[in-house]
PDB file of N, CA and C in Angstrom:
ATOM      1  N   UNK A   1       0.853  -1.181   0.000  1.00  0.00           N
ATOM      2  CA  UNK A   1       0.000   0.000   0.000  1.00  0.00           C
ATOM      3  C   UNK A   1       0.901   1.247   0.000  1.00  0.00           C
ATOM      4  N   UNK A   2       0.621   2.373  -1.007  1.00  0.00           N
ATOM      5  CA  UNK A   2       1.768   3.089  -0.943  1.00  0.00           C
ATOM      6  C   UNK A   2       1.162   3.969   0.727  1.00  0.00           C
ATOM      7  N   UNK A   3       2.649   4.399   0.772  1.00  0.00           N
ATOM      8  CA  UNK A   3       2.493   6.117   2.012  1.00  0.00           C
ATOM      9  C   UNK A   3       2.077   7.111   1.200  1.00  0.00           C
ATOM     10  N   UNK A   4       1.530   7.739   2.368  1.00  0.00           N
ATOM     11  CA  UNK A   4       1.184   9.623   2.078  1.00  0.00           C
ATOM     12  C   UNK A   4       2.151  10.050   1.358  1.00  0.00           C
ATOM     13  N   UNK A   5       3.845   9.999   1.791  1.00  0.00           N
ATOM     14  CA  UNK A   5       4.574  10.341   0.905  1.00  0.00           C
ATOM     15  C   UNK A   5       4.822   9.560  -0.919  1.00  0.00           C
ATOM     16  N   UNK A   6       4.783   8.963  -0.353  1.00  0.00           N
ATOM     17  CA  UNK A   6       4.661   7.951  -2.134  1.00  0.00           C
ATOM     18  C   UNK A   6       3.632   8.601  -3.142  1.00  0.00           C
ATOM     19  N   UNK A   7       2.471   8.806  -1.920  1.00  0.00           N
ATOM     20  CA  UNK A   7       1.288   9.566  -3.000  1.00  0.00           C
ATOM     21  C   UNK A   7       1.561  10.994  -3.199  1.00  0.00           C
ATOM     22  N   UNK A   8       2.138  11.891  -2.835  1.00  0.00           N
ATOM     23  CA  UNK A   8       2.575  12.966  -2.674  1.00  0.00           C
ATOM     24  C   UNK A   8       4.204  12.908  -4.110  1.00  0.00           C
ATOM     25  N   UNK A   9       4.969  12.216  -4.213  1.00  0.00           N
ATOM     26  CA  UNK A   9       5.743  11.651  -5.090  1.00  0.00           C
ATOM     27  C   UNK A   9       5.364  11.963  -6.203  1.00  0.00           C
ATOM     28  N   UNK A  10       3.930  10.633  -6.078  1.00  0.00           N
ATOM     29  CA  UNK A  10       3.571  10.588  -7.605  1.00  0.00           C
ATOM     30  C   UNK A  10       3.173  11.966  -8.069  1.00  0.00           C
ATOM     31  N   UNK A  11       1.944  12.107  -7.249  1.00  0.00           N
ATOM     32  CA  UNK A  11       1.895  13.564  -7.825  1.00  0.00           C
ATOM     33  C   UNK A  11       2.641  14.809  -8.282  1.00  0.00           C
ATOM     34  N   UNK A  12       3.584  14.754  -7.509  1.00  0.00           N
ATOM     35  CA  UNK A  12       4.670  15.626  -7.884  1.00  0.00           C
ATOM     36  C   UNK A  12       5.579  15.429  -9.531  1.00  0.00           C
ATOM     37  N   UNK A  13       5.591  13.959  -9.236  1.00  0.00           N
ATOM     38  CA  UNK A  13       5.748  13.392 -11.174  1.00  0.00           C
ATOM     39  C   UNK A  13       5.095  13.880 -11.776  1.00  0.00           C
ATOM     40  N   UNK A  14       3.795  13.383 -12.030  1.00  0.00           N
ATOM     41  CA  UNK A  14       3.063  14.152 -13.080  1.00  0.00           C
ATOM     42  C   UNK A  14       2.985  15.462 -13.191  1.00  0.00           C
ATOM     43  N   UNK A  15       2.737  16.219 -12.238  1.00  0.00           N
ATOM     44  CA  UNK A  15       3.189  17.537 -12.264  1.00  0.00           C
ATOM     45  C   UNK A  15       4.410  18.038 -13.462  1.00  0.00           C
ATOM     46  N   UNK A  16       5.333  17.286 -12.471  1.00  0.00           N
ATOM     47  CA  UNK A  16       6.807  17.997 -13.181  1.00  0.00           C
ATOM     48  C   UNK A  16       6.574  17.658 -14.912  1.00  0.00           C
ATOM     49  N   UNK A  17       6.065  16.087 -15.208  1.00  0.00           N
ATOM     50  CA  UNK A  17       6.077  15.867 -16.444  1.00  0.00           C
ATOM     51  C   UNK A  17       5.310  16.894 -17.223  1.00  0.00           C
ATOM     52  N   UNK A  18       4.014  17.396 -16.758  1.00  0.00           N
ATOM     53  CA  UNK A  18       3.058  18.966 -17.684  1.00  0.00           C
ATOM     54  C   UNK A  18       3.644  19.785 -17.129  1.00  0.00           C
ATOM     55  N   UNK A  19       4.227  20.516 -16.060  1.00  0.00           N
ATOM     56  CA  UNK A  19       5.264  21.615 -16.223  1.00  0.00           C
ATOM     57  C   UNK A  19       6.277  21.618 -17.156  1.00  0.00           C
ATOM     58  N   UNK A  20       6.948  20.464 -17.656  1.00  0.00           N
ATOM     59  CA  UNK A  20       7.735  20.850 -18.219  1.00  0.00           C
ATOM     60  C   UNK A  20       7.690  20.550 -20.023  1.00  0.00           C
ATOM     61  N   UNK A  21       6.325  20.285 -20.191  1.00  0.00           N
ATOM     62  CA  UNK A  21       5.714  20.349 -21.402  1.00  0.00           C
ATOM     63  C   UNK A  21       5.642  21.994 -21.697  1.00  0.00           C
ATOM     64  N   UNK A  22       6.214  21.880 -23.256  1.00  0.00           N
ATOM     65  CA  UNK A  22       6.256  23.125 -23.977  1.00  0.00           C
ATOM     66  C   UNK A  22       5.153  24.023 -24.387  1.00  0.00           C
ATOM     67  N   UNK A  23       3.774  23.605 -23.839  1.00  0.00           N
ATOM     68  CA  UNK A  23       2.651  23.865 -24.057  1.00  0.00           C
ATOM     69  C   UNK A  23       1.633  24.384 -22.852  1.00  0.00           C
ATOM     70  N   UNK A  24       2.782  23.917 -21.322  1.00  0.00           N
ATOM     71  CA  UNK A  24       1.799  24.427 -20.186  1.00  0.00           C
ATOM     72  C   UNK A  24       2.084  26.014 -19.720  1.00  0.00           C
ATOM     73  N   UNK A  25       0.992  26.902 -19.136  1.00  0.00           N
ATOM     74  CA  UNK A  25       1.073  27.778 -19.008  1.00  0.00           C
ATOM     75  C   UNK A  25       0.646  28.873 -17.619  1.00  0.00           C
ATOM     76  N   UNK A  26       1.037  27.557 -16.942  1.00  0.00           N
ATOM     77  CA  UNK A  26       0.899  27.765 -15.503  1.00  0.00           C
ATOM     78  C   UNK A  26       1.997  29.187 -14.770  1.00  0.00           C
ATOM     79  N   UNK A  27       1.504  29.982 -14.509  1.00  0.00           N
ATOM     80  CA  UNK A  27       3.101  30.586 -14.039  1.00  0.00           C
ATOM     81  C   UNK A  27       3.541  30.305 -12.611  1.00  0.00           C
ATOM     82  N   UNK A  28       2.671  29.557 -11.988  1.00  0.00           N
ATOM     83  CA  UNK A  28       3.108  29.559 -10.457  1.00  0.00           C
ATOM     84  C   UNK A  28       3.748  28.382 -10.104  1.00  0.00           C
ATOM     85  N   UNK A  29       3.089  27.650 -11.153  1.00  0.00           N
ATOM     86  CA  UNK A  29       3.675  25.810 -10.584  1.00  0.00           C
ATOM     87  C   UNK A  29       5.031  25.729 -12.248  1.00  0.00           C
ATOM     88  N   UNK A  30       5.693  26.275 -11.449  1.00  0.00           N
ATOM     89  CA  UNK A  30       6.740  25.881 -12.712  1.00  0.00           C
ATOM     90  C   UNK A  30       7.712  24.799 -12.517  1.00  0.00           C
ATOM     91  N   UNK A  31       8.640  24.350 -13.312  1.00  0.00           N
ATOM     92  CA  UNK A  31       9.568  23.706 -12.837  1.00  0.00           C
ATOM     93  C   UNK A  31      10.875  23.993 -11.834  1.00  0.00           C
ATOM     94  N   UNK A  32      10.979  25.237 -11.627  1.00  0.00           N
ATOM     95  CA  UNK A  32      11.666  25.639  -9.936  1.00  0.00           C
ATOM     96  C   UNK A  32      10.851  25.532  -9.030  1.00  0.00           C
ATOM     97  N   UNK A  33       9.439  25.619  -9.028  1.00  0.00           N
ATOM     98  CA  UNK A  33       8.294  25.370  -7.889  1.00  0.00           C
ATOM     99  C   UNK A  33       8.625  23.963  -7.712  1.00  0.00           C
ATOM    100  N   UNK A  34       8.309  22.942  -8.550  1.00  0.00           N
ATOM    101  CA  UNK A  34       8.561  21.897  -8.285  1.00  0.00           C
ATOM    102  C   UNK A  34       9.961  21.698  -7.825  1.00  0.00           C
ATOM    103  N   UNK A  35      10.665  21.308  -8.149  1.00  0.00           N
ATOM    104  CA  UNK A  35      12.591  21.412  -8.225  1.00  0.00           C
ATOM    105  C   UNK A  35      12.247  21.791  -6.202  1.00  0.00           C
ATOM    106  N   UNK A  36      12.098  22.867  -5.779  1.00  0.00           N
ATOM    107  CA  UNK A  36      12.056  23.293  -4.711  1.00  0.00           C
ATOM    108  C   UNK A  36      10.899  22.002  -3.480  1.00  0.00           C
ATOM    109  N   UNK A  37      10.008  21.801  -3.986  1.00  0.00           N
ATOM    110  CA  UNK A  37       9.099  20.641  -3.700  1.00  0.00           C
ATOM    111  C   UNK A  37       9.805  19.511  -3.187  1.00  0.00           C
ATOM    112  N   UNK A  38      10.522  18.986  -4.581  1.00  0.00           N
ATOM    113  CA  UNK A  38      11.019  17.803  -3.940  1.00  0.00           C
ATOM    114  C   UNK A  38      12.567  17.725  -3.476  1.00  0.00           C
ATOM    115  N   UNK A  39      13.216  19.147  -3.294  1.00  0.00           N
ATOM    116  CA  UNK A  39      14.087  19.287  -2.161  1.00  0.00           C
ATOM    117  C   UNK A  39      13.527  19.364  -0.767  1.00  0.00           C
ATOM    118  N   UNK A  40      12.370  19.742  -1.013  1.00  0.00           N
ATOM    119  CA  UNK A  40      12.393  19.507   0.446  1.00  0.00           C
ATOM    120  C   UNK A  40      11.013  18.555   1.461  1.00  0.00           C
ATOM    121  N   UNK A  41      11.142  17.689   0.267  1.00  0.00           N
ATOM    122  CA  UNK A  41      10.379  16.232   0.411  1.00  0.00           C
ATOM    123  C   UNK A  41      12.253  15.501   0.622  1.00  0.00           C
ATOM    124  N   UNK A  42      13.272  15.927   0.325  1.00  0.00           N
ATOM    125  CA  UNK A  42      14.628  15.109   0.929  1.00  0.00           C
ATOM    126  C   UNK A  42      14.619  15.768   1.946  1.00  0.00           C
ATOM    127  N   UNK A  43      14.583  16.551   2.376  1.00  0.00           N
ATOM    128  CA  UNK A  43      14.943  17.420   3.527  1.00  0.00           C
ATOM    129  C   UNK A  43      14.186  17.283   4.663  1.00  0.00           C
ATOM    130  N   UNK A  44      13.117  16.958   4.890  1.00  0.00           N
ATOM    131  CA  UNK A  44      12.265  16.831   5.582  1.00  0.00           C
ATOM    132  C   UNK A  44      11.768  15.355   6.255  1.00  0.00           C
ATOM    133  N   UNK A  45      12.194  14.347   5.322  1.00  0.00           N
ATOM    134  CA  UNK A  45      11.777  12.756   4.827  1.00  0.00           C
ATOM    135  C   UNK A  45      13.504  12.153   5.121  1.00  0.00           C
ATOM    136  N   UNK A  46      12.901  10.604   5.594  1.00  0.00           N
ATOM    137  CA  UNK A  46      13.902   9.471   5.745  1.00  0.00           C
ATOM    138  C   UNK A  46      13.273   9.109   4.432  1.00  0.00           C
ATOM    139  N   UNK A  47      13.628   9.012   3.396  1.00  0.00           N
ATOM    140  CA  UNK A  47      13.222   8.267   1.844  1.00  0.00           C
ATOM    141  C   UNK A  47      14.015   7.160   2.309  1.00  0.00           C
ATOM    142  N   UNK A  48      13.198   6.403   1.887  1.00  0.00           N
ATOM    143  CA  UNK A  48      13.493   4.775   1.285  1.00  0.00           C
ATOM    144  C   UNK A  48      14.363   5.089   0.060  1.00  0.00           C
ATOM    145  N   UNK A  49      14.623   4.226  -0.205  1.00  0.00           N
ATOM    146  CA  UNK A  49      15.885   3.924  -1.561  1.00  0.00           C
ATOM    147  C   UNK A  49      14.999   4.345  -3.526  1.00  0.00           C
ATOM    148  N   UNK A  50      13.978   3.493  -2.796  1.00  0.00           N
ATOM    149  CA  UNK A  50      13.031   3.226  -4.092  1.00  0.00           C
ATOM    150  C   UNK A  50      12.733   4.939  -4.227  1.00  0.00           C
ATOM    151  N   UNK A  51      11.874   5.495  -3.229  1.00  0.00           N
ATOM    152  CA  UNK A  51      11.593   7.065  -3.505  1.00  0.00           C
ATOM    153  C   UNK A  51      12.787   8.292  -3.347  1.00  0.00           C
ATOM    154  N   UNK A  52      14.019   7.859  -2.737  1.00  0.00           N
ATOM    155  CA  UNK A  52      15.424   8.256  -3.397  1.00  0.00           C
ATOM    156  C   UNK A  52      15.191   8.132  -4.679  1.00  0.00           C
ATOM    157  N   UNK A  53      15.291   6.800  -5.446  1.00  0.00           N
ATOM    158  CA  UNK A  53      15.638   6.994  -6.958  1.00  0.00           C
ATOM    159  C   UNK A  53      14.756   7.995  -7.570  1.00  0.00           C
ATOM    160  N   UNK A  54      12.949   7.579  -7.288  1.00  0.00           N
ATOM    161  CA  UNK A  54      12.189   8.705  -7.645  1.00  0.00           C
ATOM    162  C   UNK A  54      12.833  10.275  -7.746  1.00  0.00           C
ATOM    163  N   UNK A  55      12.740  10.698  -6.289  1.00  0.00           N
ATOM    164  CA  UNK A  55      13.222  12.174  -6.520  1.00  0.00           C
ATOM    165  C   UNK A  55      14.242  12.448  -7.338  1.00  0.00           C
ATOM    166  N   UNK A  56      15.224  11.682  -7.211  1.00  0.00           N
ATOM    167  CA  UNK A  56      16.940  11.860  -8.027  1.00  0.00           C
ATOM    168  C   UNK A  56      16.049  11.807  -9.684  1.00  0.00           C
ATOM    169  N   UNK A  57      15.207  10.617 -10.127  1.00  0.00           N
ATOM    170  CA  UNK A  57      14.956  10.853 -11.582  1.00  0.00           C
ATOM    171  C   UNK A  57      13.890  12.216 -11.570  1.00  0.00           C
ATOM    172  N   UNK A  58      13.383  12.274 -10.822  1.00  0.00           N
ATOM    173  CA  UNK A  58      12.653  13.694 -11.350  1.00  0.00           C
ATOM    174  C   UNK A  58      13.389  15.042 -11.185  1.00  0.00           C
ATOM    175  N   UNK A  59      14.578  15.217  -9.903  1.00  0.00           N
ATOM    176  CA  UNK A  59      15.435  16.247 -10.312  1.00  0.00           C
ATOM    177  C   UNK A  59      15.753  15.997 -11.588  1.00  0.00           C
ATOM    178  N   UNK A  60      16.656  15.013 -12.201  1.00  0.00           N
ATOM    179  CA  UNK A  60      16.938  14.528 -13.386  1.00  0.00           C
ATOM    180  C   UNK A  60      16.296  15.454 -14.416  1.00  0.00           C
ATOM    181  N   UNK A  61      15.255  15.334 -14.827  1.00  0.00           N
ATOM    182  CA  UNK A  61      14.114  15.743 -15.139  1.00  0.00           C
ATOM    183  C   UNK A  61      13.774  17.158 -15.471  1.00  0.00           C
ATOM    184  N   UNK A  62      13.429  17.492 -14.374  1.00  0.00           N
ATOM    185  CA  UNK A  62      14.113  19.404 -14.138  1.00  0.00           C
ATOM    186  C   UNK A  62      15.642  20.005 -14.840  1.00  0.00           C
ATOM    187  N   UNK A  63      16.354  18.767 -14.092  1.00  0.00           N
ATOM    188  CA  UNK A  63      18.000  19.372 -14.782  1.00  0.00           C
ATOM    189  C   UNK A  63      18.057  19.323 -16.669  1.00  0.00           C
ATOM    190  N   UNK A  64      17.519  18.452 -17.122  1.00  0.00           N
ATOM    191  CA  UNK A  64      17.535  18.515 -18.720  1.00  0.00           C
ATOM    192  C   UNK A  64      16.814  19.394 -19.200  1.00  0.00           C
ATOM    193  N   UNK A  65      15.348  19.451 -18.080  1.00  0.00           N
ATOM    194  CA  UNK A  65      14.352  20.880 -18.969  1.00  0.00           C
ATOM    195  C   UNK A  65      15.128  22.299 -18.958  1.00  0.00           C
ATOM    196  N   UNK A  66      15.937  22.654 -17.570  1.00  0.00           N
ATOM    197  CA  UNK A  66      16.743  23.658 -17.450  1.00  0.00           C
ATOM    198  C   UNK A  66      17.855  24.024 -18.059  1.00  0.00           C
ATOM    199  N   UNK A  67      18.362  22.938 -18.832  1.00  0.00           N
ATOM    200  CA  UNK A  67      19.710  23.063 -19.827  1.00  0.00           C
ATOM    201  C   UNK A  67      18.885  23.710 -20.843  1.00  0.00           C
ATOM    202  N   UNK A  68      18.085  22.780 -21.346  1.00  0.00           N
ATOM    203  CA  UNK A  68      17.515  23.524 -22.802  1.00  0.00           C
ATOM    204  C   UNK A  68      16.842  24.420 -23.067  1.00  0.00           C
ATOM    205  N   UNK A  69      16.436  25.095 -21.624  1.00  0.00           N
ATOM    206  CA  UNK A  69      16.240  26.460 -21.674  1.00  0.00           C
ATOM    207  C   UNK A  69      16.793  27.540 -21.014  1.00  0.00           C
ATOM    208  N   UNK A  70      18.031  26.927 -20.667  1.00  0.00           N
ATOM    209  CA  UNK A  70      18.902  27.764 -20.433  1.00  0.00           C
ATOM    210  C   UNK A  70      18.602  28.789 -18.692  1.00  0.00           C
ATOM    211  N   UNK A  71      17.992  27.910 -18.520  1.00  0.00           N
ATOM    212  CA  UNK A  71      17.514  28.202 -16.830  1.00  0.00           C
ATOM    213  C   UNK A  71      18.626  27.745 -15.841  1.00  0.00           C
ATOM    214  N   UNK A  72      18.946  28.843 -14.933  1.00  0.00           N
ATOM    215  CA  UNK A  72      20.412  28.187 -13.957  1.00  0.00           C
ATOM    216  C   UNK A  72      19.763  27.040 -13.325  1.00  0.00           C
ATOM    217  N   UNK A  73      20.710  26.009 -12.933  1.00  0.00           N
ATOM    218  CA  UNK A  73      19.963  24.821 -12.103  1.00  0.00           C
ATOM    219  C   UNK A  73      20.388  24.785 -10.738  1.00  0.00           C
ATOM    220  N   UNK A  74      19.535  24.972 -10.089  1.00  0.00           N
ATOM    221  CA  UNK A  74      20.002  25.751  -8.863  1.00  0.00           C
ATOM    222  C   UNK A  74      19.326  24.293  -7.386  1.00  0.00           C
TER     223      UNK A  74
END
């Protein structure tokens, strides 16, 4: 059964995946909103290994959308 945090995770995935679609036009939930999110879902959280990898691939994620647009990755 997942945790609160697991469900909180996912959501944050999908998120990041339509934030960082070239077509969304959200200005508040951007991809530094997120980026900031799940720093401090590490910061806050004993992650398991499995939702380690999660966050690390969705920084991931952020870090390639931010190269190609030339956004500092902070």
């Amino acid at each position: 059964m997942p945790t609160l945090l697991d469900t909180d995770i996912e959501h944050i995935r999908a998120a990041v995946l339509q934030s960082c679609n070239e077509n969304y036009t959200n200005a508040l939930l951007t991809p530094p909103y997120w980026r900031r999110r799940l720093v401090e879902i590490m910061r806050l959280n004993h992650l398991s290994k499995a939702q380690l990898n999660q966050v690390d691939a969705l920084l991931a994620i952020l870090d390639r959308f931010d190269a190609v647009h030339d956004l500092s990755v902070a």
